[in-house]
N, C-alpha and C. Protein backbone atom coordinates (compact mmCIF):
# COMPACT_ATOMS: atom_id res chain seq x y z
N UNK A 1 68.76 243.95 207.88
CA UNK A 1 67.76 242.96 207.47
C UNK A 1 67.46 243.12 205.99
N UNK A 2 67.10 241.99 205.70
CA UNK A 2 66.79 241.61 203.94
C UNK A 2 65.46 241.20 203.65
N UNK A 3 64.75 242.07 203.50
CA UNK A 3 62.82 241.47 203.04
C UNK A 3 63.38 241.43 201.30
N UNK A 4 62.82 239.31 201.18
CA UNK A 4 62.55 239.09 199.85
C UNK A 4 61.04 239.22 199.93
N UNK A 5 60.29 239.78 198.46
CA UNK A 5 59.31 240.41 198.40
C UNK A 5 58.65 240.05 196.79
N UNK A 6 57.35 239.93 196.36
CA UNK A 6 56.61 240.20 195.22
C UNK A 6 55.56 241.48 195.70
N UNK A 7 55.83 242.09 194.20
CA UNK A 7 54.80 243.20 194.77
C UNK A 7 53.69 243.00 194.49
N UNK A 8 53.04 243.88 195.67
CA UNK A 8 51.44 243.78 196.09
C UNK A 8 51.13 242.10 197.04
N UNK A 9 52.37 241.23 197.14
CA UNK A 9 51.93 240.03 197.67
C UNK A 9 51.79 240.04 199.39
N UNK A 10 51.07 238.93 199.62
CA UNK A 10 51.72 239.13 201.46
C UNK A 10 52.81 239.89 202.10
N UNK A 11 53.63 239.65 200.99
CA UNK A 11 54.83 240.43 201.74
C UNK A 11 54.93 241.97 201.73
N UNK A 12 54.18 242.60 201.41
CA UNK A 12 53.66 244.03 201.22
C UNK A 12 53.57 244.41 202.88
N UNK A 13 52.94 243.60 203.56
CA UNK A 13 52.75 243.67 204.91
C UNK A 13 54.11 243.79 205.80
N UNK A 14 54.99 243.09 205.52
CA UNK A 14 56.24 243.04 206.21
C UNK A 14 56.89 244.46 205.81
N UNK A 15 56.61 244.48 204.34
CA UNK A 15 57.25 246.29 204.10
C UNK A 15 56.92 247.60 204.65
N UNK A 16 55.69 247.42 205.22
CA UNK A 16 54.94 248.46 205.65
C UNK A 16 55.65 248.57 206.82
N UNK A 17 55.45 246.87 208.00
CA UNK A 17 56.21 246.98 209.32
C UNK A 17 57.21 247.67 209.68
N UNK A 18 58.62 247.29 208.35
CA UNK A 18 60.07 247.59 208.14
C UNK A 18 59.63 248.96 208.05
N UNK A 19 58.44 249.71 207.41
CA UNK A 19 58.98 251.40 206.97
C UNK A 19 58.19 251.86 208.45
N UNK A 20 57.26 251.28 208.51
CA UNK A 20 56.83 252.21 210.14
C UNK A 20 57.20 252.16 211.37
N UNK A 21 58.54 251.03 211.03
CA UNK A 21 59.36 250.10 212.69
C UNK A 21 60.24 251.38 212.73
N UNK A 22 60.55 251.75 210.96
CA UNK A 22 61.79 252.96 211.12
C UNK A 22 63.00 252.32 211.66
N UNK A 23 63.42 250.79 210.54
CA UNK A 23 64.21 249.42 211.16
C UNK A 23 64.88 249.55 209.71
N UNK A 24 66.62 249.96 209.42
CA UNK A 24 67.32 249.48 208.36
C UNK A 24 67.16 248.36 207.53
N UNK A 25 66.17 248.59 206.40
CA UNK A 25 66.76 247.16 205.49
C UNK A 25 67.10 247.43 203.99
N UNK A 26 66.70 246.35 203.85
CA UNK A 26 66.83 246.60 202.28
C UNK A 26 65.73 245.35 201.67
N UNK A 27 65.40 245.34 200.36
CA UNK A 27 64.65 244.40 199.84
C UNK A 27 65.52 244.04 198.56
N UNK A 28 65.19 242.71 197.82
CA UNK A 28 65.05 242.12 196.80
C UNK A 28 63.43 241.37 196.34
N UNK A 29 63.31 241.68 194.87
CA UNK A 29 62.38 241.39 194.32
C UNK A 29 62.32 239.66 193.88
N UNK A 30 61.28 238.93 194.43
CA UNK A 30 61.40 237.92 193.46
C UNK A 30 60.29 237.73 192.72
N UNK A 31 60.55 237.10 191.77
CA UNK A 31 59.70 236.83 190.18
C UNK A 31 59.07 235.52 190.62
N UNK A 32 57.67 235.32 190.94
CA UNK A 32 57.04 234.26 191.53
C UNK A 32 56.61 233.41 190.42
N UNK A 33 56.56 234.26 189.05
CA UNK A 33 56.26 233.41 188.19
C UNK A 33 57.42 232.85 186.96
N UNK A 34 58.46 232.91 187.53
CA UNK A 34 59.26 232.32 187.09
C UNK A 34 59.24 230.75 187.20
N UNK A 35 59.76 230.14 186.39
CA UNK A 35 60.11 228.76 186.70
C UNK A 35 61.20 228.03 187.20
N UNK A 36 62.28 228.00 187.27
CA UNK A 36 61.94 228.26 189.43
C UNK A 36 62.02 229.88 189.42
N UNK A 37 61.34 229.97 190.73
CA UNK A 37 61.14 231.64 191.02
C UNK A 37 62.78 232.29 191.45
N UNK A 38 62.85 233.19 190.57
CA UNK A 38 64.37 234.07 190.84
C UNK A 38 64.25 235.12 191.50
N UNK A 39 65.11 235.42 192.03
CA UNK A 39 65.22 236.75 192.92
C UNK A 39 66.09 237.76 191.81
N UNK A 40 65.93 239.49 192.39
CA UNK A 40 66.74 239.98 191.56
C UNK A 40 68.10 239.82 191.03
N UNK A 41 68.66 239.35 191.59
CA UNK A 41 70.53 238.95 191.86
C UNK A 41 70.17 237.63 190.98
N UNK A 42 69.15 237.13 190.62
CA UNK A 42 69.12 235.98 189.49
C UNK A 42 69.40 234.64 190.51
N UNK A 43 69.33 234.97 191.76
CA UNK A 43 69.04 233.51 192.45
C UNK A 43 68.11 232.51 192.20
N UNK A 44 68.12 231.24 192.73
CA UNK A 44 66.96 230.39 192.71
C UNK A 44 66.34 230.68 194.07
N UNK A 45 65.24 231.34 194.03
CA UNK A 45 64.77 231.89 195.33
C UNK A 45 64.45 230.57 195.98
N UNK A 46 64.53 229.17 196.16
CA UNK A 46 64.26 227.95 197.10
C UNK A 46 65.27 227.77 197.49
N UNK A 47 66.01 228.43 197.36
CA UNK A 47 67.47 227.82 198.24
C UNK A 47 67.49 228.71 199.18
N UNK A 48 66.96 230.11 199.05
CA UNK A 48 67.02 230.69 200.14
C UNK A 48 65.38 230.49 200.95
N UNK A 49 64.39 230.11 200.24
CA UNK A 49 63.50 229.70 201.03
C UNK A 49 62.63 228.48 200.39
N UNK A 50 62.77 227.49 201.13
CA UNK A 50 62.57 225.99 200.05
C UNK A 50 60.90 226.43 199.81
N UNK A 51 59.95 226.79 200.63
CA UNK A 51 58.73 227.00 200.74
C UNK A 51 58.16 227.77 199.51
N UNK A 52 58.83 228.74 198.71
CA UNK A 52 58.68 229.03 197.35
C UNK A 52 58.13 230.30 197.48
N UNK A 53 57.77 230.42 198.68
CA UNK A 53 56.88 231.99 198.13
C UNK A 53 57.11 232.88 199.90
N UNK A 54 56.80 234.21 199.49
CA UNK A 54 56.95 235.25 199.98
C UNK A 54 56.08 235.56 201.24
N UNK A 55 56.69 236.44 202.58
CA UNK A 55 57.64 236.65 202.73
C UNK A 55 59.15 235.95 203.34
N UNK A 56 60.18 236.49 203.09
CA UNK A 56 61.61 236.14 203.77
C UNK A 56 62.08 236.85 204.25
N UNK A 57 62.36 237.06 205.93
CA UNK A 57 62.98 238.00 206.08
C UNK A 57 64.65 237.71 206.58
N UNK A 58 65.47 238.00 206.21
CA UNK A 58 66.81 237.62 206.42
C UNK A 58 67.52 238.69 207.33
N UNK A 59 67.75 237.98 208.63
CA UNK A 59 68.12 239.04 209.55
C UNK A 59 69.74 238.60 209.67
N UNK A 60 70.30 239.85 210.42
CA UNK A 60 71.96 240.61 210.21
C UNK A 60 72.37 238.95 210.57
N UNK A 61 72.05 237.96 211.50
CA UNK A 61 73.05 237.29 211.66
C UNK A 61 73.18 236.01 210.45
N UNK A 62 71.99 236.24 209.60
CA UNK A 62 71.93 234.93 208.26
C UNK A 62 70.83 234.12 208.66
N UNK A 63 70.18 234.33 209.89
CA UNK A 63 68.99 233.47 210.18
C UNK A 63 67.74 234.01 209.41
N UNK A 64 67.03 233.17 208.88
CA UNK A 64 65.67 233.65 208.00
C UNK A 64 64.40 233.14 209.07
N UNK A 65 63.68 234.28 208.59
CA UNK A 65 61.93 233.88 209.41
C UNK A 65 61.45 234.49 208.18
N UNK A 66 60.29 233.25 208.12
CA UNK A 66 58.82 233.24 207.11
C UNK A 66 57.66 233.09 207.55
N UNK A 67 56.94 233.58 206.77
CA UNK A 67 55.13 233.43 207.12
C UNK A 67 54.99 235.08 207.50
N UNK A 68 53.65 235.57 207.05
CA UNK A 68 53.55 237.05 207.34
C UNK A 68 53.54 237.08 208.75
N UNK A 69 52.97 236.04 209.07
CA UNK A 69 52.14 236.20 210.41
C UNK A 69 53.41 236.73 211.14
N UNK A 70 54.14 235.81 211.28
CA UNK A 70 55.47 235.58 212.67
C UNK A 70 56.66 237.20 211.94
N UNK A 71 56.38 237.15 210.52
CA UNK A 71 57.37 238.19 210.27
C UNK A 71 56.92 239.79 210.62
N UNK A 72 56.23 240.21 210.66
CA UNK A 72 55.54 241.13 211.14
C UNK A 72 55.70 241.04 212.59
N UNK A 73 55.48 240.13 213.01
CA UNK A 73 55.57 240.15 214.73
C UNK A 73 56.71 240.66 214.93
N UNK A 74 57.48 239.85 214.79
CA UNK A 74 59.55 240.12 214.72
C UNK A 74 59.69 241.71 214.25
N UNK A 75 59.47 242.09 213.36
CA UNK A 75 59.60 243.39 212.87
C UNK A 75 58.98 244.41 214.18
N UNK A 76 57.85 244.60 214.31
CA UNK A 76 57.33 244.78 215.75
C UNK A 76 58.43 244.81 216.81
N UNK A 77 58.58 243.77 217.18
CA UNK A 77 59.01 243.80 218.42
C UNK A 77 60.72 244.47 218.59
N UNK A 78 61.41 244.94 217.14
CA UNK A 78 62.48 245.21 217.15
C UNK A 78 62.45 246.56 217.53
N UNK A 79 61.33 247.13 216.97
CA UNK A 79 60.90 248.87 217.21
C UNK A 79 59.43 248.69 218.74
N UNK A 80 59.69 248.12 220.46
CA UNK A 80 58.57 248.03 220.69
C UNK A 80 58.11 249.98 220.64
N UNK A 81 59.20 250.91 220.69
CA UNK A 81 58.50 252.25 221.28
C UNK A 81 57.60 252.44 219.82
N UNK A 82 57.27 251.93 218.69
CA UNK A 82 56.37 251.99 217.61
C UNK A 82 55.13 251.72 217.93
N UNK A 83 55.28 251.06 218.88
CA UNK A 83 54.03 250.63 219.69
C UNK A 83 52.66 249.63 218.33
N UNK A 84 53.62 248.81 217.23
CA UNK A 84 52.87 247.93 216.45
C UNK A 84 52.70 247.12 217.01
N UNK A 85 52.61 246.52 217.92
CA UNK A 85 52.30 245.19 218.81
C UNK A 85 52.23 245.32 220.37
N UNK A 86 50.95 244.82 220.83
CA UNK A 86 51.59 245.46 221.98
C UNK A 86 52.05 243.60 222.75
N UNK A 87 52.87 244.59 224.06
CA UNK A 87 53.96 243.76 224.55
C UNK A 87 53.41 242.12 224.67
N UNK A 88 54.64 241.41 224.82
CA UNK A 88 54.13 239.75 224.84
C UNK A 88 54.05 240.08 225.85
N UNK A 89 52.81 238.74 226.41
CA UNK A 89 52.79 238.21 227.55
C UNK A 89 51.55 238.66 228.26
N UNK A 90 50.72 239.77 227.00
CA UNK A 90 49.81 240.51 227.67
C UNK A 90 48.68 240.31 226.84
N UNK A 91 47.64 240.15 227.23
CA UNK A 91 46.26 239.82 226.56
C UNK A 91 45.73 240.74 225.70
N UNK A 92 46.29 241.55 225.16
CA UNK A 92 46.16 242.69 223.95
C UNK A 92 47.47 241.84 222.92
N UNK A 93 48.36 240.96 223.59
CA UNK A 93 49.05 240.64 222.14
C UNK A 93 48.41 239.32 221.77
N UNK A 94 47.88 238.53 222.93
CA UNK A 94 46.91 237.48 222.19
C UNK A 94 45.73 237.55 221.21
N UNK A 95 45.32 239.39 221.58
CA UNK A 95 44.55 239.69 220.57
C UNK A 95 45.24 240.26 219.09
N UNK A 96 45.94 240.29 218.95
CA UNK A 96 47.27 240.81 218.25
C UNK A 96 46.90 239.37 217.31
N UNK A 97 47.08 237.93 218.16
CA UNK A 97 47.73 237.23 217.37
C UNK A 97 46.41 236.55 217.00
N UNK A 98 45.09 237.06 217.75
CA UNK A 98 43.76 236.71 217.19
C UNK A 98 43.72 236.98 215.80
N UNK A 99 43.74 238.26 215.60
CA UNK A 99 43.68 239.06 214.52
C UNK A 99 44.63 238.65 213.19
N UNK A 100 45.86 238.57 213.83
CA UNK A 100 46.73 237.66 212.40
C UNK A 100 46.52 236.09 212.16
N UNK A 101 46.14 235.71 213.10
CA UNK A 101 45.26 234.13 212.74
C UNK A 101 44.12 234.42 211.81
N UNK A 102 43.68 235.11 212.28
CA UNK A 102 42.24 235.19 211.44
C UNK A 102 42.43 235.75 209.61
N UNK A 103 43.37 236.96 209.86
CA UNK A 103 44.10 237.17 208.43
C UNK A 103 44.50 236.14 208.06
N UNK A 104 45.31 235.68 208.66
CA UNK A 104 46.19 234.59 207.89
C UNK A 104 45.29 233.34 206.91
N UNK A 105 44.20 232.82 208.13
CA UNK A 105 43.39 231.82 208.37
C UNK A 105 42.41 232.01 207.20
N UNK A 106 41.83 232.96 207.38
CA UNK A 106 40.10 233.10 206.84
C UNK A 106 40.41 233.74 205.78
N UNK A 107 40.98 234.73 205.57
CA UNK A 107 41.18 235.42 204.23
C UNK A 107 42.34 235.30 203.49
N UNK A 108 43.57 235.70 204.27
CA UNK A 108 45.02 235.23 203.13
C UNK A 108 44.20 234.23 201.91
N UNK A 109 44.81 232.90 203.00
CA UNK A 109 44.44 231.74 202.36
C UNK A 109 43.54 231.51 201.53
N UNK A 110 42.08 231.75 201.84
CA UNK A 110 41.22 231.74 200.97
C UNK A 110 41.58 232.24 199.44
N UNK A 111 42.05 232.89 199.61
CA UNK A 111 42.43 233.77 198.29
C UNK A 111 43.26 233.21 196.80
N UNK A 112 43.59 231.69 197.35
CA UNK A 112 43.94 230.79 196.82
C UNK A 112 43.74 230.65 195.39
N UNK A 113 42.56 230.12 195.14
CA UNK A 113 42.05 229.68 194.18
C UNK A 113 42.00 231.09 192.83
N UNK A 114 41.64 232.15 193.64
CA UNK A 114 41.91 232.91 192.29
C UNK A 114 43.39 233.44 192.03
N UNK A 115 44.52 232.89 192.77
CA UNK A 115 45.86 233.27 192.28
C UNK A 115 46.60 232.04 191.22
N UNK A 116 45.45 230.89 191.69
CA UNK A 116 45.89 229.87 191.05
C UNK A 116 45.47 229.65 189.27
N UNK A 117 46.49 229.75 188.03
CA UNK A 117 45.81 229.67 186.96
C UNK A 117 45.39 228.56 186.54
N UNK A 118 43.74 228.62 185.90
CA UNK A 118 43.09 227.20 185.42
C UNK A 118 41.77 227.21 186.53
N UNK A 119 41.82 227.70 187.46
CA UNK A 119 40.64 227.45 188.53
C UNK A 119 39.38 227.77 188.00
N UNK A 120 38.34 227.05 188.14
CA UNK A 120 37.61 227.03 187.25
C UNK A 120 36.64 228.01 187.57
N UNK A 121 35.55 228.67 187.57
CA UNK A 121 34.76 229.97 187.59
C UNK A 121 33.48 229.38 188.40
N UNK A 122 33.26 228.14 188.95
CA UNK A 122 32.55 228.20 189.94
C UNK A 122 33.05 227.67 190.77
N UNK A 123 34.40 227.73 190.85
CA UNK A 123 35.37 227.31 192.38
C UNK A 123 35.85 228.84 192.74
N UNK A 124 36.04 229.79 191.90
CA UNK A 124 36.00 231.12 192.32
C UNK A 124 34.97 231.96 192.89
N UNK A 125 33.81 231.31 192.49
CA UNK A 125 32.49 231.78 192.86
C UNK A 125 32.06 231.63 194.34
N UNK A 126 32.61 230.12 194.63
CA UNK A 126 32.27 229.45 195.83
C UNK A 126 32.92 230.18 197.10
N UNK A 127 34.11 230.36 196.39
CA UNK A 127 35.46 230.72 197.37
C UNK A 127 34.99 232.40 197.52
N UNK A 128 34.64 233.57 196.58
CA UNK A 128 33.83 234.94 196.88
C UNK A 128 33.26 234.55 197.75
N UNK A 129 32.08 233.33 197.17
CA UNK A 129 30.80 233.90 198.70
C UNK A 129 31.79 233.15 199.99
N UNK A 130 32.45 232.55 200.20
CA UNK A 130 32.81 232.41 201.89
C UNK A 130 33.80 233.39 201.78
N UNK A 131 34.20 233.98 201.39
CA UNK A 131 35.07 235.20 201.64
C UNK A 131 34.13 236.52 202.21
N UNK A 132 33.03 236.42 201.44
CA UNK A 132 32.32 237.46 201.56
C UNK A 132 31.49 236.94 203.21
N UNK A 133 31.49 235.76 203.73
CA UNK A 133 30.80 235.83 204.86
C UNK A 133 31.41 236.16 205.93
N UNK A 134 33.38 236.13 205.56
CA UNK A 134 34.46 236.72 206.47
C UNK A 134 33.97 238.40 206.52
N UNK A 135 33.99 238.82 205.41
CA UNK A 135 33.69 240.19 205.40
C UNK A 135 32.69 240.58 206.19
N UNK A 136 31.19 239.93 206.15
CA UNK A 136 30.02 239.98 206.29
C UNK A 136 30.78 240.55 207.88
N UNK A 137 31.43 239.67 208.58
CA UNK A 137 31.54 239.73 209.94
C UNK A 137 32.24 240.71 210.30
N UNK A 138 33.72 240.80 209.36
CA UNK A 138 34.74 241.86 209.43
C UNK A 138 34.22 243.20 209.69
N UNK A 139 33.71 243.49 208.41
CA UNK A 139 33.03 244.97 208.04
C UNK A 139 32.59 245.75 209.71
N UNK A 140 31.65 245.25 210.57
CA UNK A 140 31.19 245.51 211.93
C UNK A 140 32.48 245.84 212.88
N UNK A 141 33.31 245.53 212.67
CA UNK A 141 34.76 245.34 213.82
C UNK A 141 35.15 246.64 213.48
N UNK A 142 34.87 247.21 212.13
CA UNK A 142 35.59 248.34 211.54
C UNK A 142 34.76 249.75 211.86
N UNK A 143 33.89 249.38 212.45
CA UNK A 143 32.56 250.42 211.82
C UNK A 143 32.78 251.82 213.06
N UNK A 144 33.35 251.26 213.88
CA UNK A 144 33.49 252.99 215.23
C UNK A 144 34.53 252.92 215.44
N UNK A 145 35.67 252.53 215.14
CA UNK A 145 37.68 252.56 215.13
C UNK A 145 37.97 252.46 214.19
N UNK A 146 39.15 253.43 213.91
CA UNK A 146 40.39 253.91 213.00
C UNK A 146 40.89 252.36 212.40
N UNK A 147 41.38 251.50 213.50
CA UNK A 147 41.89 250.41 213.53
C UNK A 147 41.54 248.92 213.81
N UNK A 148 42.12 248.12 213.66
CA UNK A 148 41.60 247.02 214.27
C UNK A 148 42.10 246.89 215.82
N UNK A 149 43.18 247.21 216.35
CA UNK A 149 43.74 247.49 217.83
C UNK A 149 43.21 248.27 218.31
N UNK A 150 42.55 249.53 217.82
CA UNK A 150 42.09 250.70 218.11
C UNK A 150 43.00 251.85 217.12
N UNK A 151 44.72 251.22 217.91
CA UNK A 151 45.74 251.88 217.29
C UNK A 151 46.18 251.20 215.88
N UNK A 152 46.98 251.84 215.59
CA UNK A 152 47.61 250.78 214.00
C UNK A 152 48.73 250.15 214.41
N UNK A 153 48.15 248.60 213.81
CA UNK A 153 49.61 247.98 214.47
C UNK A 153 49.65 247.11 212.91
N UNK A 154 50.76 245.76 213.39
CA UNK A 154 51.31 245.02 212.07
C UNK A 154 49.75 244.76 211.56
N UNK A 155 48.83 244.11 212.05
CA UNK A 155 47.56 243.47 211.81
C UNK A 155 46.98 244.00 210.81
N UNK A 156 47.10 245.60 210.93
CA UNK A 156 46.81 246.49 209.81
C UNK A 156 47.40 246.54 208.51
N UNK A 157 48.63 246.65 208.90
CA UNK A 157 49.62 246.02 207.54
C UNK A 157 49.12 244.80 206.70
N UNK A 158 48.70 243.68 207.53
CA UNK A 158 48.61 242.59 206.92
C UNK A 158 47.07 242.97 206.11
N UNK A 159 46.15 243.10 206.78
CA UNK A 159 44.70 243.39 206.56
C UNK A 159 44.75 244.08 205.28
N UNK A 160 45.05 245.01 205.39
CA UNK A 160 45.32 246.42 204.17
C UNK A 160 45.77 245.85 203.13
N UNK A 161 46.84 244.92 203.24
CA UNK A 161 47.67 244.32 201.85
C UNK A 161 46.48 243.27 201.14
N UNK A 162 46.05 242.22 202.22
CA UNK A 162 44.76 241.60 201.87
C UNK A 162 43.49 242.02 201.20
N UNK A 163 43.19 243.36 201.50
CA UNK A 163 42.56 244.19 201.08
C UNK A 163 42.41 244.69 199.76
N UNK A 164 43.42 244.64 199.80
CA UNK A 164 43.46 245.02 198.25
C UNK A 164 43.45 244.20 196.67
N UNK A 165 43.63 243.11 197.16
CA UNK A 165 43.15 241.70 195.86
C UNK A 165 41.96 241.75 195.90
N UNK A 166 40.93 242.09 196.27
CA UNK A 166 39.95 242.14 195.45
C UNK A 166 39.65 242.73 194.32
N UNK A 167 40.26 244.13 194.34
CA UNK A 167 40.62 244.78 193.25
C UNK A 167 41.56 244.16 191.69
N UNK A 168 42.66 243.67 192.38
CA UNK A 168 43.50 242.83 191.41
C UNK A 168 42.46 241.84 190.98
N UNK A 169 41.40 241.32 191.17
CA UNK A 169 40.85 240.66 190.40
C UNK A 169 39.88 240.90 190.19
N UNK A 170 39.19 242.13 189.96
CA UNK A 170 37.94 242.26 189.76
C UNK A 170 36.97 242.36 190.52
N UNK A 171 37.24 241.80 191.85
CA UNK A 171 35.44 241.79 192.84
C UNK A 171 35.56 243.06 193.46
N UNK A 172 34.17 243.33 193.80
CA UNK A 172 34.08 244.52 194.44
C UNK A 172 34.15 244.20 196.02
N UNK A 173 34.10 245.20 196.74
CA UNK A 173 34.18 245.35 198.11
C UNK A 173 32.80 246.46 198.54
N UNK A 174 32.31 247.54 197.49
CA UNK A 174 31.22 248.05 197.56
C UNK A 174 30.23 247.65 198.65
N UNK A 175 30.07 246.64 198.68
CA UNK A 175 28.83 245.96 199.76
C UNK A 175 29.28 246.15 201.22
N UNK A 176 30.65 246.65 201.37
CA UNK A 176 31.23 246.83 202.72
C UNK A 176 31.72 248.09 203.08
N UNK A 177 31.05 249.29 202.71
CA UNK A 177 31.78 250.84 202.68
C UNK A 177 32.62 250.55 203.60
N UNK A 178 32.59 250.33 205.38
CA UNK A 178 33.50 250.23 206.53
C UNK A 178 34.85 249.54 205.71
N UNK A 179 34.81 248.41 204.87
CA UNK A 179 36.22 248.22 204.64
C UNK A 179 36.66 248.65 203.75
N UNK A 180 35.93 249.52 202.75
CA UNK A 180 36.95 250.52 201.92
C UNK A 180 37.46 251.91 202.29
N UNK A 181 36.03 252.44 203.25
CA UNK A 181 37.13 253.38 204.20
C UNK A 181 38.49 253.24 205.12
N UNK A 182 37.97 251.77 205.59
CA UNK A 182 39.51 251.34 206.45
C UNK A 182 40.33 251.36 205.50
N UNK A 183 40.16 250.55 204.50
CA UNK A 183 41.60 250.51 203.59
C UNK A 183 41.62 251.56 202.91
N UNK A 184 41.02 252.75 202.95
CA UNK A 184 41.88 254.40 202.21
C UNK A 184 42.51 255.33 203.27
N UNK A 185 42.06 254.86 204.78
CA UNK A 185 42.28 255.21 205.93
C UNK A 185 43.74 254.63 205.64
N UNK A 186 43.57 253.32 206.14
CA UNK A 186 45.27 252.85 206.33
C UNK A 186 46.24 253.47 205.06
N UNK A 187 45.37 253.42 203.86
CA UNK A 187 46.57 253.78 202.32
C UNK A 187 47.05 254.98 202.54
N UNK A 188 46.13 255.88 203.82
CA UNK A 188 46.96 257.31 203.67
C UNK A 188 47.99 257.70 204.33
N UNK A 189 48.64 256.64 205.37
CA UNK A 189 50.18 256.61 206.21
C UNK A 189 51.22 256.71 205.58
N UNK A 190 51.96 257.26 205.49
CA UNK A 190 53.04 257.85 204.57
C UNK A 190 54.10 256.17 204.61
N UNK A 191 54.04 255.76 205.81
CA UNK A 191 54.90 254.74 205.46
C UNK A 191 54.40 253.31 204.46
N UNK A 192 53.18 253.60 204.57
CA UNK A 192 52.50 252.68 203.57
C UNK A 192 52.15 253.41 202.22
N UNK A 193 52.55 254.23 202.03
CA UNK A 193 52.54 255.01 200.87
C UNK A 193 53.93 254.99 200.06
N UNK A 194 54.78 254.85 200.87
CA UNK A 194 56.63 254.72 200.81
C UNK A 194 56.66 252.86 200.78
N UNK A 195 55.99 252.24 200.81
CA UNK A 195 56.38 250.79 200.27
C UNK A 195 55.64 250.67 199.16
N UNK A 196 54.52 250.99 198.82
CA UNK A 196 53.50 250.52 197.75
C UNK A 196 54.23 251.57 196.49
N UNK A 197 55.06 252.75 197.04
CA UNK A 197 55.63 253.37 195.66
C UNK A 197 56.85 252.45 195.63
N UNK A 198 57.54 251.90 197.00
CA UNK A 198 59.11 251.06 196.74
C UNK A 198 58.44 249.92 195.78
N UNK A 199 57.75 249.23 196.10
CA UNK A 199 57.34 248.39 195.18
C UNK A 199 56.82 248.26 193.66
N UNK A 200 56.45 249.83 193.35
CA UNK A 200 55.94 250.06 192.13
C UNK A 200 54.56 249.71 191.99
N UNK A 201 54.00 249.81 192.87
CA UNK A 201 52.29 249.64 192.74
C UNK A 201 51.75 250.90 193.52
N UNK A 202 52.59 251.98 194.21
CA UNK A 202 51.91 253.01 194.61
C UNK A 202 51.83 254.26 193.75
């Protein structure tokens, strides 16, 4: 398998999966702010994924899957004795896929406006405080478990990577001790310590 990747982006999450699935791959870097965005090999990264941005995961037979959400799952389910997901079909993976909806949904996304350059400083403002009312809620989920499963699964991956743009731009998280302990909790897994240095941000 082939994870295309920006570092520190969503796709940080899929790297973590790949190092804790203990699943052969390899990565390429792409340059998101390129015009068109290139991959290391100097591709036009839309030909391998018209959607423009990260993650891609390119599995042995040439078929690609995108979106953190579904790529993380897949990664999961290749390693199930990792026990990052638990099994389909069972109402612990609908909570599985509660949890990456809600990443995906409420916070990824949100996060929009301050990746976007030109956004103006009270559309960033607006977009903190409903971020901060995700938190408001989050923070409690965190407060007597290690995890969001209990155990660590992809969800964590994704969460943790999310976690950490607040920093890249300046806001604090202070107002939520529970989610900066979770996220120094999760930063201390060696396999998430082994992507954030593959990437050059650890």
């Amino acid at each position: 398998m082939k994870l295309y990747y920006a570092p520190g982006a969503c796709s940080l999450a899929a790297h973590i999966a790949l190092v804790e699935a203990g699943l052969p791959f390899s990565t390429e870097r792409v340059d998101l702010r390129a015009e068109p965005h290139k991959t290391e090999s100097g591709a036009d990264y839309k030909t391998i994924n018209a959607k423009g941005y990260v993650p891609t995961l390119e599995l042995g037979s040439g078929e690609r899957l995108t979106e953190a959400a579904v790529v993380v799952q897949y990664i999961a389910d290749q390693a199930p004795e990792k026990g990052l997901a638990p099994a389909c079909n069972t109402l612990e993976r609908y909570r599985l896929q509660e949890w990456l909806n809600f990443i995906s949904s409420e916070l990824h996304k949100s996060f929009a406006p301050f990746w976007k350059p030109g956004t103006p400083q009270e559309q960033k403002e607006a977009t903190w405080t409903r971020l901060s009312q995700r938190f408001d809620w989050l923070a409690p989920q965190l407060a007597d478990k290690d995890y969001l499963m209990g155990e660590f699964s992809v969800a964590d991956a994704y969460l943790f990577t999310i976690l950490r743009w607040p920093d890249h731009f300046k806001l604090s998280l202070d107002r939520w001790p529970a989610l900066l302990t979770y996220r120094a909790r999760v930063g201390e897994r060696p396999a998430v310590k082994r992507a954030l240095k593959d990437e050059g941000i650890g």
